[in-house]
Every structure is written in structure tokens, then in C-alpha cells.
Protein backbone atom coordinates (compact mmCIF):
# COMPACT_ATOMS: atom_id res chain seq x y z
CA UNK A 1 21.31 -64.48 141.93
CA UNK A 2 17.96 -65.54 142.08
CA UNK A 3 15.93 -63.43 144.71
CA UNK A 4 12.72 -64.95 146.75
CA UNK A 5 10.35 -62.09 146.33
CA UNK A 6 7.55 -61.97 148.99
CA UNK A 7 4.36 -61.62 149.41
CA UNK A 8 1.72 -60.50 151.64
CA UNK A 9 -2.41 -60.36 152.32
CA UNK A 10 -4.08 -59.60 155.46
CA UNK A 11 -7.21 -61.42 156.73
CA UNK A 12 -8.90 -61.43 159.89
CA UNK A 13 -9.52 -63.81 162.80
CA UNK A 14 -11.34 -63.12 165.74
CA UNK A 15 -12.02 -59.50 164.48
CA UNK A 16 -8.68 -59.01 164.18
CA UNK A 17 -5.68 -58.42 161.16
CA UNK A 18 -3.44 -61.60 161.05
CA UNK A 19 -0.94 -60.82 157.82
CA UNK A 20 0.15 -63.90 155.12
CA UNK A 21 3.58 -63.67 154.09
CA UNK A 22 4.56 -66.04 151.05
CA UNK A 23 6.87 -66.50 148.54
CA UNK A 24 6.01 -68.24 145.18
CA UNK A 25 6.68 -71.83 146.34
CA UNK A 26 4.37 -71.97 149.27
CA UNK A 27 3.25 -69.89 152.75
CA UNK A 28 6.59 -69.27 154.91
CA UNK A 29 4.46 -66.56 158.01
CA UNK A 30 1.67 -66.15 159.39
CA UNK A 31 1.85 -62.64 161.30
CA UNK A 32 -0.46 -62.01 164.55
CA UNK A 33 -2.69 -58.76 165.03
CA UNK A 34 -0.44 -55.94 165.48
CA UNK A 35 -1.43 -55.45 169.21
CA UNK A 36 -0.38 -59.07 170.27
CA UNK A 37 3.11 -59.08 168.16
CA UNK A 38 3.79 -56.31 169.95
CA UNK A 39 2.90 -57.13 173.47
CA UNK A 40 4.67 -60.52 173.00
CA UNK A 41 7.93 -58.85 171.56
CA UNK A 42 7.48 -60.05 167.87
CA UNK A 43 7.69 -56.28 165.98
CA UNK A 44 10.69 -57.65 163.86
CA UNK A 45 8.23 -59.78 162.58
CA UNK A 46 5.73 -56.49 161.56
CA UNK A 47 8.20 -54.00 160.30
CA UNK A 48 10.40 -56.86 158.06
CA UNK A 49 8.37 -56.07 155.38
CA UNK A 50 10.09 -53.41 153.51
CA UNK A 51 9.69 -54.84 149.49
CA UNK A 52 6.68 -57.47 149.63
CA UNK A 53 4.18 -57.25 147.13
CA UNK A 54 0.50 -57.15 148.14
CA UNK A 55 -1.24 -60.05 146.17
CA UNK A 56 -4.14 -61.33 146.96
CA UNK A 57 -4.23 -63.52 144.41
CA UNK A 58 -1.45 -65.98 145.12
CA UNK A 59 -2.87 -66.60 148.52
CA UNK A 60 -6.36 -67.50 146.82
CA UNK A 61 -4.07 -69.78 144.79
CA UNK A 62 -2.85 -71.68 147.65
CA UNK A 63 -6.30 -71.69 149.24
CA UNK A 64 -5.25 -70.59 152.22
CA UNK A 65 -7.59 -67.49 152.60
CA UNK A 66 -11.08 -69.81 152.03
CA UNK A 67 -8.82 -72.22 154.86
CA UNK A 68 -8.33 -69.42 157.43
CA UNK A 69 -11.99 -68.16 157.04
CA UNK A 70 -13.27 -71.46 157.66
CA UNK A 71 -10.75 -72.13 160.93
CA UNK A 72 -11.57 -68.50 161.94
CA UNK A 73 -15.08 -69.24 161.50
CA UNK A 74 -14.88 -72.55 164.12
CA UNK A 75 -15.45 -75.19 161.08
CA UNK A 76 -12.30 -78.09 161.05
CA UNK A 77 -10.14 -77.81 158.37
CA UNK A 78 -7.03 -79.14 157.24
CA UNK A 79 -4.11 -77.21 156.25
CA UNK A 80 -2.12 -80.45 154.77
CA UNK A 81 -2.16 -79.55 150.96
CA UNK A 82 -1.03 -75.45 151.20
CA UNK A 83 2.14 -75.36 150.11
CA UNK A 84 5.19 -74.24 152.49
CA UNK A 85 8.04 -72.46 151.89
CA UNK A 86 9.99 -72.31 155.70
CA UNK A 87 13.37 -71.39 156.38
CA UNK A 88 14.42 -73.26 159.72
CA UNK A 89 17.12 -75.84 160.61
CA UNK A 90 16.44 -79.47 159.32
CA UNK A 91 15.68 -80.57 163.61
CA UNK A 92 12.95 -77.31 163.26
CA UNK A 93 11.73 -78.66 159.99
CA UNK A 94 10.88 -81.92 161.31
CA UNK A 95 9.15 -80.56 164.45
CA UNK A 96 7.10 -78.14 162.41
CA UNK A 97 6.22 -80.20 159.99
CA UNK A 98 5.06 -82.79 163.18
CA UNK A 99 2.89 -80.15 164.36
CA UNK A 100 0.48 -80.98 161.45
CA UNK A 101 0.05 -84.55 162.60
CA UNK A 102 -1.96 -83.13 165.38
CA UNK A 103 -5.73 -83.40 164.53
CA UNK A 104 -7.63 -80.60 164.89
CA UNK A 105 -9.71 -81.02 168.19
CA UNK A 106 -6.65 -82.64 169.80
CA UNK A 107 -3.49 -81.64 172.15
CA UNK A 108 -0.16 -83.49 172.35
CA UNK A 109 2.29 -83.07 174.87
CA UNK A 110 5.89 -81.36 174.05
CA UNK A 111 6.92 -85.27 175.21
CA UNK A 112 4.28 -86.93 172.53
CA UNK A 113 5.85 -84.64 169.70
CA UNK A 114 9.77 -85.21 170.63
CA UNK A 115 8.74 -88.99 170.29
CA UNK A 116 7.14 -88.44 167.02
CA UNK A 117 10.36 -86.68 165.62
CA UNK A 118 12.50 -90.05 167.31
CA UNK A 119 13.42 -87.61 169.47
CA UNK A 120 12.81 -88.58 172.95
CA UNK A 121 15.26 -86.51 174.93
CA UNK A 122 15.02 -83.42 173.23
CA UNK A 123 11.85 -81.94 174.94
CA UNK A 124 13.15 -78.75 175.35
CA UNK A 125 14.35 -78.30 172.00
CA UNK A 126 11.72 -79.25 170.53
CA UNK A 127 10.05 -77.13 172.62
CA UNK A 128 12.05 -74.17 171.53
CA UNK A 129 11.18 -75.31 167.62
CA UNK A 130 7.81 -75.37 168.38
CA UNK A 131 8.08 -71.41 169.76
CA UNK A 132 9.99 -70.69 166.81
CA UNK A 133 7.29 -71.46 164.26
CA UNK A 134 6.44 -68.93 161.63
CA UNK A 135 3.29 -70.74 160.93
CA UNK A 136 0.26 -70.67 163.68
CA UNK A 137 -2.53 -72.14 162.87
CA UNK A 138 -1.08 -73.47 159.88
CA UNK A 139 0.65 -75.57 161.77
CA UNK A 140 -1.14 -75.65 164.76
CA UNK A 141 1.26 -75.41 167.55
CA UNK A 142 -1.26 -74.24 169.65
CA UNK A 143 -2.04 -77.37 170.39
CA UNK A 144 0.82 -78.40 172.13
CA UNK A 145 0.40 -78.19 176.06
CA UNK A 146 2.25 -78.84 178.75
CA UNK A 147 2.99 -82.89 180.42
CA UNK A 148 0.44 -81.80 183.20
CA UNK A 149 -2.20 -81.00 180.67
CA UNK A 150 -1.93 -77.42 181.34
CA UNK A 151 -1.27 -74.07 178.37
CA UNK A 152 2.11 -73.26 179.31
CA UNK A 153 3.68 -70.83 176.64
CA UNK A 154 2.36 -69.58 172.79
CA UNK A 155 3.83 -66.04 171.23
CA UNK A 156 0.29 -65.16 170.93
CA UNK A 157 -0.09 -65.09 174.39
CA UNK A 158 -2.09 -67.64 176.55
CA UNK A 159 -5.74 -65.92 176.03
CA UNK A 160 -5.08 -66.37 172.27
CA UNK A 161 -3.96 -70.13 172.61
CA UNK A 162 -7.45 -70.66 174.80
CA UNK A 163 -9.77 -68.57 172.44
CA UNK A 164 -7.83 -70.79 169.26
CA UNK A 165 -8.43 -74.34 171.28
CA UNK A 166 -11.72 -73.56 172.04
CA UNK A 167 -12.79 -72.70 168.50
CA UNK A 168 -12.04 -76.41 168.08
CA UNK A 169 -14.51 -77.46 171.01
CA UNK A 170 -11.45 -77.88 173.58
CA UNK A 171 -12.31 -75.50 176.36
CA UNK A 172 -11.23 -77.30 179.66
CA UNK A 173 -7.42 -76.31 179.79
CA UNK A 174 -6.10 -74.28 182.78
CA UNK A 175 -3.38 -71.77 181.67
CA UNK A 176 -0.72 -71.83 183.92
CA UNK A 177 2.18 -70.70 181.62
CA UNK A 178 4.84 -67.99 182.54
CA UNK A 179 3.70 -64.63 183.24
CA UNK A 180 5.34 -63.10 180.28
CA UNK A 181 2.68 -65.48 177.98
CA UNK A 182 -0.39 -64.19 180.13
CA UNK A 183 -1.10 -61.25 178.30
């Protein structure tokens, strides 16, 4: 048996530690700072790290590092060509990998990305994907808002999904999500 060794590299982003996690064949998480994991109920996430490998260098192989620095830095970038290695059901799959059809600068609706999958009814399960992803940023399902045009959930916590859509110039949302995001 074959096992997936993995990875990790921290950078930072708005000041703050966001941790890589990869395995040879592409990125697979992208971990928030320590503080917000924690405060949004994501520590599995942290302390599931017992046998990764620090390695800087495979991240500079996938580019990803010079791609976050220039994201975190408020220049557009696109994440199409990093390699991905995600474990999820095949309906997750095809809503992650929908997230990176949204350009950068831009929100869609949890309606506009159901559609996109062919998916029209399944709103709520795709909206469930979308808080499921191991990949912000990467694939940027911050930008996903609410039908009403309003910030209505992200792990990271609402303050996060504002600070990340205004580094790409889009600073008029209203957050109005669940008090449990509002942290």
C-alpha cells in the first residue's frame, strides 16, 4: 500500500499564518490563522497534522507561494494551473472545481453556481459543498454570496470574507450572515 505523504508550508496573509497542506500530486488545504480556525470550530483541521513533512520547496514548485503573495498583496491572480489533489464526493468535486469559474473581482450567487454544476435544485447542497471546501482562496468561495446580494456564511468568519472581497476592489456587501459566522 501506497501511502499519500503530506506536506506543509506556512505563509502569511493579512499579517497572519495561513498553512499549505499538499501531497505530491497537487494542493489538497489551505489552513486559516490559528485564531480564526479556532473561533470558527475548525481545530481538527490544525492538529491533523501529526506526520507531514515541512517542504518549502514543493509549494515553490506548484507556484502557489509567489500566487498567495500576490493575492495577499491585492494584485489579481489566477489559481487555474496549481495542481489539486482534493478528496471530496464527485457532486463536491464539481462544485469546487466551479468555484474557480468565478473571476476574481466578481460574486455569484449559491443559485448562479448550482446552475453552473446543471444543478438547479440543489442550492443547499451546493451550498453545503461550497462550506466544505478545503481550498479558500484557491478556490475562491468567498465569493459566493447570498440571492439578496448579501455575505451570508464563510468558515473564516464574515470579517475575513469582507477584508478577502475587498482586496479585489468589491467593498459594498452588507454582511448579514448567521451570528455564528460574525466573528
Amino acid at each position: 500500500m501506497t501511502v499519500n505523504k503530506k506536506y506543509r508550508y506556512t505563509v502569511r496573509g493579512f499579517d497572519q499564518p495561513w498553512t499549505l497542506i499538499a501531497s505530491r500530486h497537487g494542493m489538497s488545504q489551505l489552513i486559516y490563522p490559528p485564531h480564526l480556525a479556532s473561533l470558527a470550530g475548525l481545530e481538527q483541521a490544525i492538529t491533523h497534522n501529526e506526520g507531514q513533512i515541512e517542504d518549502r520547496g514543493l509549494f515553490v514548485e506548484f507556484g502557489i507561494i509567489d500566487l498567495l503573495e500576490q493575492y495577499f498583496a491585492g494584485r489579481p491572480v489566477s489559481f487555474e494551473g496549481v495542481p489539486l489533489d482534493l478528496e471530496g464526493t464527485p457532486f463536491q468535486q464539481s462544485v469546487w472545481m466551479a468555484l474557480s469559474q468565478i473571476p476574481h473581482g466578481e460574486t455569484w450567487t449559491y443559485t448562479q453556481l448550482a446552475n453552473t454544476i446543471g444543478k438547479p435544485s440543489a442550492v443547499r447542497a451546493v451550498g453545503t459543498a461550497v462550506g466544505r471546501n478545503l481550498l479558500p482562496i484557491i478556490l475562491p468561495c468567498h465569493r459566493v454570496v447570498g440571492s439578496n446580494g448579501t455575505l451570508t456564511g464563510f468558515r473564516g468568519g464574515l470579517q475575513m470574507k469582507k477584508e478577502l472581497l475587498a482586496l479585489e476592489g468589491i467593498t459594498h456587501m452588507e454582511a448579514v450572515g448567521h451570528q455564528r459566522f460574525r466573528f
